[in-house]
N, C-alpha and C. Protein backbone atom coordinates (compact mmCIF):
# COMPACT_ATOMS: atom_id res chain seq x y z
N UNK A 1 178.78 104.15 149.13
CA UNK A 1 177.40 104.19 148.66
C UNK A 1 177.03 102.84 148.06
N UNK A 2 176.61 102.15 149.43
CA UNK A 2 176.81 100.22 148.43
C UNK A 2 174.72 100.51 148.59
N UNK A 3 174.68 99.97 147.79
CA UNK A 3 172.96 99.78 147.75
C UNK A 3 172.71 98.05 148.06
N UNK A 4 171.89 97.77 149.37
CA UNK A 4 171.80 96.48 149.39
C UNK A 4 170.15 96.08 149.21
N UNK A 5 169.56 95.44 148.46
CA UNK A 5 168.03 95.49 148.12
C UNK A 5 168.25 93.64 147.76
N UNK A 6 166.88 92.98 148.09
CA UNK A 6 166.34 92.15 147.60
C UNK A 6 165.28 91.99 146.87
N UNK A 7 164.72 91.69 146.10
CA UNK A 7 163.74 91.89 145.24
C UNK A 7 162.66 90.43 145.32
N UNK A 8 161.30 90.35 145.18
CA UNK A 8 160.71 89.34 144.80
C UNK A 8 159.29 89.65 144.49
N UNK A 9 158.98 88.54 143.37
CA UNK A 9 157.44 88.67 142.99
C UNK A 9 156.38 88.66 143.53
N UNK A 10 155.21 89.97 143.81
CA UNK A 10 153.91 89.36 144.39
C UNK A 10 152.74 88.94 143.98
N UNK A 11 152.59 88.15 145.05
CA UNK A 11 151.18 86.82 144.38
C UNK A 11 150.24 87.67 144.87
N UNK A 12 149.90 88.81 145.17
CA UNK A 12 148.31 89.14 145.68
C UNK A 12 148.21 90.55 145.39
N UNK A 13 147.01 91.34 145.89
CA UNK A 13 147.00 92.72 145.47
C UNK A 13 147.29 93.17 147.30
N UNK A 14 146.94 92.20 148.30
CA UNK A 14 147.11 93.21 149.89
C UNK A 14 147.60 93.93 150.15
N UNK A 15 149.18 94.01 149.10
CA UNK A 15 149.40 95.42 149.63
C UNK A 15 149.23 96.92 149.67
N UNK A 16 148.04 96.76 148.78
CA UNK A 16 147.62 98.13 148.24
C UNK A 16 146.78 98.48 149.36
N UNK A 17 146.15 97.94 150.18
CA UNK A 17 145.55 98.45 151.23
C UNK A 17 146.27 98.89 152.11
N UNK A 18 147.65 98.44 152.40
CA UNK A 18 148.50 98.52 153.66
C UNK A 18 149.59 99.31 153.15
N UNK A 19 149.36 100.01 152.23
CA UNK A 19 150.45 101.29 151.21
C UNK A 19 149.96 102.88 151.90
N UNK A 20 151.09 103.34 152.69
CA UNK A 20 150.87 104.48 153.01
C UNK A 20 151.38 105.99 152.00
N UNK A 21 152.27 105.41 151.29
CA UNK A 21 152.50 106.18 150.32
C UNK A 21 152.57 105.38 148.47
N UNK A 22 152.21 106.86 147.36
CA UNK A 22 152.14 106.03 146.71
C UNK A 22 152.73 107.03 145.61
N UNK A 23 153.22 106.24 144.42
CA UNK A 23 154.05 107.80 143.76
C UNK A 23 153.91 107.16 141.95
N UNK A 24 153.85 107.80 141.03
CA UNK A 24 154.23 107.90 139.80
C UNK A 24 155.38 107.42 139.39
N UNK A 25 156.12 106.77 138.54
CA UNK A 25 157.56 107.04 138.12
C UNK A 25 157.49 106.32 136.75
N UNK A 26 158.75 107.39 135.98
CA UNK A 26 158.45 107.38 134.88
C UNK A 26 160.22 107.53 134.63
N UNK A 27 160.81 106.14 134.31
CA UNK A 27 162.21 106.16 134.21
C UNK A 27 162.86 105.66 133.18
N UNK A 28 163.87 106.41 132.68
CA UNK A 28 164.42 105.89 131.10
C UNK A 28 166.03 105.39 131.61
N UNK A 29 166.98 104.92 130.96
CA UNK A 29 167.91 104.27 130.77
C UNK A 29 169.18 105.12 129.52
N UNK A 30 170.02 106.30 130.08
CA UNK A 30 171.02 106.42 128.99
C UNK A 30 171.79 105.50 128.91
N UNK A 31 172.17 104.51 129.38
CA UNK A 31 173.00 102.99 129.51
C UNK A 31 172.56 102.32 130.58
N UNK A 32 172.19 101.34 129.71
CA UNK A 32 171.70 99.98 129.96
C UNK A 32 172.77 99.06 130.16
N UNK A 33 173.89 99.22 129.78
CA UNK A 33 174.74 98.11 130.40
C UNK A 33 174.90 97.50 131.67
N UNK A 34 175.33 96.30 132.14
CA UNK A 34 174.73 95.59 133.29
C UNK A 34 175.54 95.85 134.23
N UNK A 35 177.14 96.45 133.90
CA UNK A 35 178.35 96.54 134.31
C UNK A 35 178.13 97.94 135.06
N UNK A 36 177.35 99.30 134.14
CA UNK A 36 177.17 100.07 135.02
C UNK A 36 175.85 101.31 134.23
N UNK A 37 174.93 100.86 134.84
CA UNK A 37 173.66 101.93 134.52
C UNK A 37 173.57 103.00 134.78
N UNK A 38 172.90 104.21 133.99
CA UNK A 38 172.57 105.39 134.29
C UNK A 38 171.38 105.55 133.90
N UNK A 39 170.72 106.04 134.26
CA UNK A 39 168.95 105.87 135.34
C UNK A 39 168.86 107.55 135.21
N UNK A 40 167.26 107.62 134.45
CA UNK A 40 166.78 109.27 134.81
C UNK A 40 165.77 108.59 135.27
N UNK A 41 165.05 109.07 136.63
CA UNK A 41 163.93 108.99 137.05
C UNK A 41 163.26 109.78 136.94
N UNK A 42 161.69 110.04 137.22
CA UNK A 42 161.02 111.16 137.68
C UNK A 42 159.62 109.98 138.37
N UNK A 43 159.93 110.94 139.73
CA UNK A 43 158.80 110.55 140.52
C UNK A 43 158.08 111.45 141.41
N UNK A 44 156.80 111.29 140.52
CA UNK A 44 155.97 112.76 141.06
C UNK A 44 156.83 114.02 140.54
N UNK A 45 156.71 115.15 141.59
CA UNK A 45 157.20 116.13 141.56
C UNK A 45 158.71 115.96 141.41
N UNK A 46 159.63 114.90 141.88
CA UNK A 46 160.88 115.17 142.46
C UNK A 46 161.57 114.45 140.81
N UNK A 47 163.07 114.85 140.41
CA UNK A 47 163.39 113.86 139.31
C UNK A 47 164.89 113.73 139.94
N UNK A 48 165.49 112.21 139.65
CA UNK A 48 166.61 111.70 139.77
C UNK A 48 168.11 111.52 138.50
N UNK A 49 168.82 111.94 138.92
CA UNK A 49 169.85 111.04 137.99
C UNK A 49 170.99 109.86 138.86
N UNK A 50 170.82 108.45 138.59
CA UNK A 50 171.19 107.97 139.33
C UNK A 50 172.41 106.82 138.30
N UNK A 51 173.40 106.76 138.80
CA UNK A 51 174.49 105.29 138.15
C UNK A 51 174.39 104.47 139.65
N UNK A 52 174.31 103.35 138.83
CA UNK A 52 174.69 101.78 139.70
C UNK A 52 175.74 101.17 138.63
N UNK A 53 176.86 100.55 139.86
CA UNK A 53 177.77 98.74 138.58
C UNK A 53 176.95 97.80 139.40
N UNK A 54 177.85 97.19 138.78
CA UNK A 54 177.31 96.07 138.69
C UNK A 54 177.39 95.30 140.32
N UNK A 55 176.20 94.28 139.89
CA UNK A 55 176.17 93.30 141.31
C UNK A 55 177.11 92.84 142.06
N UNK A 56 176.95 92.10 142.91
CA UNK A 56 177.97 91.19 143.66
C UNK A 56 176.98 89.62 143.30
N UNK A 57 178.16 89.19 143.52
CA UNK A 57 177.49 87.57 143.15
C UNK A 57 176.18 87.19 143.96
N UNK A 58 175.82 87.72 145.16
CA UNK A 58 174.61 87.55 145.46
C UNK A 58 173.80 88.08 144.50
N UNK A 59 173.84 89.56 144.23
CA UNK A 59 172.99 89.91 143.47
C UNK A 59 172.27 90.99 144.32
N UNK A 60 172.81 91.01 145.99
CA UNK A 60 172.10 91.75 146.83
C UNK A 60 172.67 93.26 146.74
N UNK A 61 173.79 93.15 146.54
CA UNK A 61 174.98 94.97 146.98
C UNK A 61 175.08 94.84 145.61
N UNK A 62 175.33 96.24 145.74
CA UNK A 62 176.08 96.84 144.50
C UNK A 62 176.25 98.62 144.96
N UNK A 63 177.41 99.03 143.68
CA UNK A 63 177.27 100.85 143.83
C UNK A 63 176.31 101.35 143.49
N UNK A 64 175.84 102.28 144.17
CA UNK A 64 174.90 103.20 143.55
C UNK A 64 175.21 104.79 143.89
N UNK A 65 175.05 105.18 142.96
CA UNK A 65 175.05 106.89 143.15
C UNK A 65 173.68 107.71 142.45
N UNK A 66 173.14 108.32 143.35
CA UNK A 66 171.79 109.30 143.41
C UNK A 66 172.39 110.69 143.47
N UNK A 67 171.84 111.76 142.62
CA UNK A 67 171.69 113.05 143.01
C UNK A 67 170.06 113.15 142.02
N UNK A 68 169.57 114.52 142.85
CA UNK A 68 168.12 115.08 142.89
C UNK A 68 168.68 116.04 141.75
N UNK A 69 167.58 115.72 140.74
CA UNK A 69 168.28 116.97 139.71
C UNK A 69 166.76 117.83 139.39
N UNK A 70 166.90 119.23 138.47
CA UNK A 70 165.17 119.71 138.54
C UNK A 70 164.68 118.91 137.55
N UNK A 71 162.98 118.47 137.51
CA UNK A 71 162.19 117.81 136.59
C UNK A 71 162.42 118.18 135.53
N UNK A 72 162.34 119.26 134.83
CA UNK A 72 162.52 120.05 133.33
C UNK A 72 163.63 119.35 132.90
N UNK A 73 164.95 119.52 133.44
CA UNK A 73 166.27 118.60 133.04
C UNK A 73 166.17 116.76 132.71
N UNK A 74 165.08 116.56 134.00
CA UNK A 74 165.39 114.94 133.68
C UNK A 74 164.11 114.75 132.41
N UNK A 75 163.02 115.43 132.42
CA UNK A 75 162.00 115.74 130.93
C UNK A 75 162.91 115.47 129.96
N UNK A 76 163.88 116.57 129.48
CA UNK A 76 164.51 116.26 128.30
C UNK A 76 165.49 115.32 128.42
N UNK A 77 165.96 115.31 129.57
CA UNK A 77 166.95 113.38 129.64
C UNK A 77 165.91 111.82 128.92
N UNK A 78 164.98 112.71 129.49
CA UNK A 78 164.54 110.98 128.99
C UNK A 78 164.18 111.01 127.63
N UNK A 79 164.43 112.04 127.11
CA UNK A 79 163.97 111.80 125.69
C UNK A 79 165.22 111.24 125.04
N UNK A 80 166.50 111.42 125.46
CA UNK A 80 167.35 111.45 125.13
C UNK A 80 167.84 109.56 125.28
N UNK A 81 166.72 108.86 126.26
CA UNK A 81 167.30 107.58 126.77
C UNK A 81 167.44 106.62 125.67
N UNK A 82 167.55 105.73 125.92
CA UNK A 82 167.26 104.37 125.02
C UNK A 82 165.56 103.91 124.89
N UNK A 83 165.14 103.58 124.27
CA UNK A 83 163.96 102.74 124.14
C UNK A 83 163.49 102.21 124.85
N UNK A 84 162.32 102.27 125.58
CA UNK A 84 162.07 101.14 126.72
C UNK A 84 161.79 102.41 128.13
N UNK A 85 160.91 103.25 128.28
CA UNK A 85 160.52 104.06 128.97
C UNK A 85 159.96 102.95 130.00
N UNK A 86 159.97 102.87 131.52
CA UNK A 86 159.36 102.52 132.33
C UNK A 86 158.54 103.25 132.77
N UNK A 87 157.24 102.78 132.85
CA UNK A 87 156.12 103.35 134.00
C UNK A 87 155.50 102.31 134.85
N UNK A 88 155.81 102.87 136.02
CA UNK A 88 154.77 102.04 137.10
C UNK A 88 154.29 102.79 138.20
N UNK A 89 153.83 102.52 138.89
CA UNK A 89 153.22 103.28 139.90
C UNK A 89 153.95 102.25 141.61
N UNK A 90 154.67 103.25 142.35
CA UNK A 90 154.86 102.36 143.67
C UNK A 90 154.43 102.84 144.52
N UNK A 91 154.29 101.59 145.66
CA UNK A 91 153.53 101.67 146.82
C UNK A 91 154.52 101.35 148.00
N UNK A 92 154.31 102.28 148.80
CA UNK A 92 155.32 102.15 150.10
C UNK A 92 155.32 101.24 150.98
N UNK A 93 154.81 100.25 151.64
CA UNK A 93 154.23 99.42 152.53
C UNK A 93 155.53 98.92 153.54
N UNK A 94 154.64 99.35 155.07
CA UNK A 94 155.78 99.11 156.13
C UNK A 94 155.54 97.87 156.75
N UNK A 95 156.30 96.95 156.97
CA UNK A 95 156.01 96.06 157.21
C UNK A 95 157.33 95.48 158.55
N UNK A 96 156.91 95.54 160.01
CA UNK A 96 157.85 96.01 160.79
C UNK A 96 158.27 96.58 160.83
N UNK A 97 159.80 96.55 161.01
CA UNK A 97 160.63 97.99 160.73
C UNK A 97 161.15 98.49 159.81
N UNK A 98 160.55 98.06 158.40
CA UNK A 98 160.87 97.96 157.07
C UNK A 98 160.18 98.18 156.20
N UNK A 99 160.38 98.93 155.13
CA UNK A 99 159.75 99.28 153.85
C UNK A 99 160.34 98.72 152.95
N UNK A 100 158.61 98.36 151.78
CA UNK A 100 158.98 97.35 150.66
C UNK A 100 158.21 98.72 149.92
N UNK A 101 159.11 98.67 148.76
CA UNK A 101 158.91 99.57 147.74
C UNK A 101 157.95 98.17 146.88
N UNK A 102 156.87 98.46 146.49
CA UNK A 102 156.25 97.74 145.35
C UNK A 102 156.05 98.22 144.27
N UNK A 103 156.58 97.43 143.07
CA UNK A 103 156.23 98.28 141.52
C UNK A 103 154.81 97.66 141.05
N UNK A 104 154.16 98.38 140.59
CA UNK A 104 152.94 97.58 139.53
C UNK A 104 153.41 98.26 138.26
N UNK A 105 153.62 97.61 137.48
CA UNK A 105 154.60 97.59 136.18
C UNK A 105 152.95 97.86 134.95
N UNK A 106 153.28 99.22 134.18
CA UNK A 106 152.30 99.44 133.07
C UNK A 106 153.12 99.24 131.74
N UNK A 107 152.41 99.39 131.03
CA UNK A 107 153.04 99.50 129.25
C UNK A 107 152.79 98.27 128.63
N UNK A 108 154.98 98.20 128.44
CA UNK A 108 155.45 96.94 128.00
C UNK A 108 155.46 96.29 128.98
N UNK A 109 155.59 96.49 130.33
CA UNK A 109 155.90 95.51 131.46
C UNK A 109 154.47 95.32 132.17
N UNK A 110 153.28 95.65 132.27
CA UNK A 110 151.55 95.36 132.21
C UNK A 110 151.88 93.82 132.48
N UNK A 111 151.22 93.66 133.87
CA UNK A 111 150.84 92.58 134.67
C UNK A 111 152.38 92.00 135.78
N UNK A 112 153.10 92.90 135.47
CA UNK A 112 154.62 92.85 136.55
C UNK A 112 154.26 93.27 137.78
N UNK A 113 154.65 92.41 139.04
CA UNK A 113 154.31 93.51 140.59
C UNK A 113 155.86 92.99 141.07
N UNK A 114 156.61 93.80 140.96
CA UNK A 114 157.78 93.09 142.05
C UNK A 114 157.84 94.32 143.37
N UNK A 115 158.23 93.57 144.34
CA UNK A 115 158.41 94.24 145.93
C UNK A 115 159.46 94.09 145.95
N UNK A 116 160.68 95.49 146.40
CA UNK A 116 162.23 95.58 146.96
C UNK A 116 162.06 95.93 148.27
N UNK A 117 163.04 95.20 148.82
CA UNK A 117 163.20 95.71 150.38
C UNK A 117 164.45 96.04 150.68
N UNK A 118 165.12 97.43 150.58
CA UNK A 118 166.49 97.59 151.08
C UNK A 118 166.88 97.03 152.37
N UNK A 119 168.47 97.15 152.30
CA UNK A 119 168.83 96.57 153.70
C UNK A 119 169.97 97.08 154.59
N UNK A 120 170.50 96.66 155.57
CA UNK A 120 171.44 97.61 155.85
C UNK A 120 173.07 96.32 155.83
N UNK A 121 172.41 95.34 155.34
CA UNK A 121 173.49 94.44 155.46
C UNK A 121 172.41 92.98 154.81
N UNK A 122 173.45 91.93 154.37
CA UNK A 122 172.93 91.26 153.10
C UNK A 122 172.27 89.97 154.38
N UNK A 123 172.88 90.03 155.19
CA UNK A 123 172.41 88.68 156.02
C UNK A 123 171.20 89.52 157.44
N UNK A 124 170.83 90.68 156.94
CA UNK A 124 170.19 91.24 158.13
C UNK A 124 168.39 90.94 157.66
N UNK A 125 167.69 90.17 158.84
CA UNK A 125 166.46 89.62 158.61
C UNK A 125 165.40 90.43 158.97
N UNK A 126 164.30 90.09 158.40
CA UNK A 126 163.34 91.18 158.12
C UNK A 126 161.88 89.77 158.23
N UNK A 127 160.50 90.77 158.31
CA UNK A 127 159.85 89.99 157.89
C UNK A 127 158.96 90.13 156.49
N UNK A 128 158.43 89.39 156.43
CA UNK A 128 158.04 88.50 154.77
C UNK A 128 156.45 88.62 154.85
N UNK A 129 156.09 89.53 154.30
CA UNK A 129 154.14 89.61 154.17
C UNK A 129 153.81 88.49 153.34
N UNK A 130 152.40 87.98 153.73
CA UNK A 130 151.97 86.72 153.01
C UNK A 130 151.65 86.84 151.22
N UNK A 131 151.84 88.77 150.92
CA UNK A 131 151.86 88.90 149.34
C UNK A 131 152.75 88.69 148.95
N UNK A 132 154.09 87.98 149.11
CA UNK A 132 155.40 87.90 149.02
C UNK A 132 156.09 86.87 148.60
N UNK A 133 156.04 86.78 147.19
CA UNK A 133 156.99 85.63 146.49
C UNK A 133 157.89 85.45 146.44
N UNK A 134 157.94 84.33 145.12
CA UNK A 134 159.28 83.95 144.54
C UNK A 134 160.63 85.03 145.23
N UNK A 135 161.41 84.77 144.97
CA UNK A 135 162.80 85.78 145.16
C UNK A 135 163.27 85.82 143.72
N UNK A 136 163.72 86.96 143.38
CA UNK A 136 163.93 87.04 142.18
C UNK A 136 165.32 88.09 142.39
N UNK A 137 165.53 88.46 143.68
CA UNK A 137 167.17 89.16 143.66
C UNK A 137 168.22 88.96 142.72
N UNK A 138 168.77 87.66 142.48
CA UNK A 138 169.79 87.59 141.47
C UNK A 138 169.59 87.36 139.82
N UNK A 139 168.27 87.71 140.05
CA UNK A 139 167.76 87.40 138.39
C UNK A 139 167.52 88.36 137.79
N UNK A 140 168.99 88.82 136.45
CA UNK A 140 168.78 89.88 135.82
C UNK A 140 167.55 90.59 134.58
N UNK A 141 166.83 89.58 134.70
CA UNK A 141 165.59 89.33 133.79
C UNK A 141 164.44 90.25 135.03
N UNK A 142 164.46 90.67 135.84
CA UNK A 142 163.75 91.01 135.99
C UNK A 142 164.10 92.78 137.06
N UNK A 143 165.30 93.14 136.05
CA UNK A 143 166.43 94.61 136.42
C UNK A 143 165.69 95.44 135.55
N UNK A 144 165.13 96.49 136.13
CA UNK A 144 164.64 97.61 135.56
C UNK A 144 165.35 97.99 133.66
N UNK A 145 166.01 98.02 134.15
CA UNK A 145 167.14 98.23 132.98
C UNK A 145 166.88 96.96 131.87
N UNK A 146 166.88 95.73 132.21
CA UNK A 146 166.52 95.00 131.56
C UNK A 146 165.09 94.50 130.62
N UNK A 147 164.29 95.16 131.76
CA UNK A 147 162.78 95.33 131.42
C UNK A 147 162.70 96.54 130.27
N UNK A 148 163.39 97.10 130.53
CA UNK A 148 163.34 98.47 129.49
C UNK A 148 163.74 97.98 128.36
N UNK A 149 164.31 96.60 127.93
CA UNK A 149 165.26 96.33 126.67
C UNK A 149 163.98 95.13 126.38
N UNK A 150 163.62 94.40 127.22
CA UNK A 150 163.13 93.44 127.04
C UNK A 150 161.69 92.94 128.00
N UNK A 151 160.55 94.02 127.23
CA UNK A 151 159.61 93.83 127.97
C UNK A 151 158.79 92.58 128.91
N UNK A 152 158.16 92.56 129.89
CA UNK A 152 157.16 91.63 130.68
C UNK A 152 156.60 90.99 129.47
N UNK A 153 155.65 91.95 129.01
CA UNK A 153 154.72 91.65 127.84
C UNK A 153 155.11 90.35 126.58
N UNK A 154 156.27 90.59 126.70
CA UNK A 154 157.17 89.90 125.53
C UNK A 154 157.72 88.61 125.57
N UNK A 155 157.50 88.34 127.30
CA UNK A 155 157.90 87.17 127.78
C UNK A 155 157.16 85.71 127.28
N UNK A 156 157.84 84.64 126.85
CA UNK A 156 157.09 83.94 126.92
C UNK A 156 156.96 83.06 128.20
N UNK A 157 155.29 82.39 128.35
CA UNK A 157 154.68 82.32 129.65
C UNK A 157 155.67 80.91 130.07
């Protein structure tokens, strides 16, 4: 269960037009450590409990483990998380034969858009929409988990 994703910043709003799906999520952090996270999600109707370790020196693979747990359970998980509740809203957008998950980041993280594109292998090529920045894959400053400790908002510019 290797999870391979790249991540990078977007410069425009286009992809909200070209978003066929679009979902809620509202995710807390019982460990935040970088070595190995545990993640309650809830998105929409459906809620997650998920662990990842840590990266590979790219920054692209790593473990991940997902199971679907009921909403009511991950409700009181997240009360239970650390500080630093994420909310954003994502947008599905296909772009060839590929989907980019896009976050628009609210709260503490308000004015964040990053786009992930899983993969099935770290050197396997894809294409690149013109809303499509910086690369920010190996930069832990901008890890969910990290955002939760250390808001967007908080950044200096």
């Amino acid at each position: 269960m290797i999870e391979i994703e790249r991540k990078f910043l977007v410069t425009s709003e286009d992809f909200r037009s070209k978003s066929h799906t679009v979902h809620d999520i509202a995710q807390g952090y019982l460990n935040s450590n970088p070595n190995r996270t545990v993640r309650v999600r809830i998105r929409g109707e459906q809620a997650f409990l998920t662990v990842k370790g840590k990266g590979n020196t790219s920054g692209m693979s790593r473990f991940e483990w997902e199971k679907e747990i009921p909403k009511t359970d991950a409700q009181q998980l997240l009360l239970l998380c650390e500080n630093g509740v994420i909310e954003k809203k994502r947008y599905e957008v296909q772009v060839g034969t590929h989907t980019y998950e896009v976050d628009v980041f609210f709260g503490n993280n308000e004015g964040l858009i990053i786009a992930e594109i899983e993969l099935n292998s770290e050197f396997e090529s894809f294409e690149k929409p013109n809303w499509l920045g910086q690369e920010v894959t190996n930069n832990e400053r901008f890890y969910n988990a990290y955002l939760s400790q250390h808001p967007f908002t908080g950044w200096s510019k």
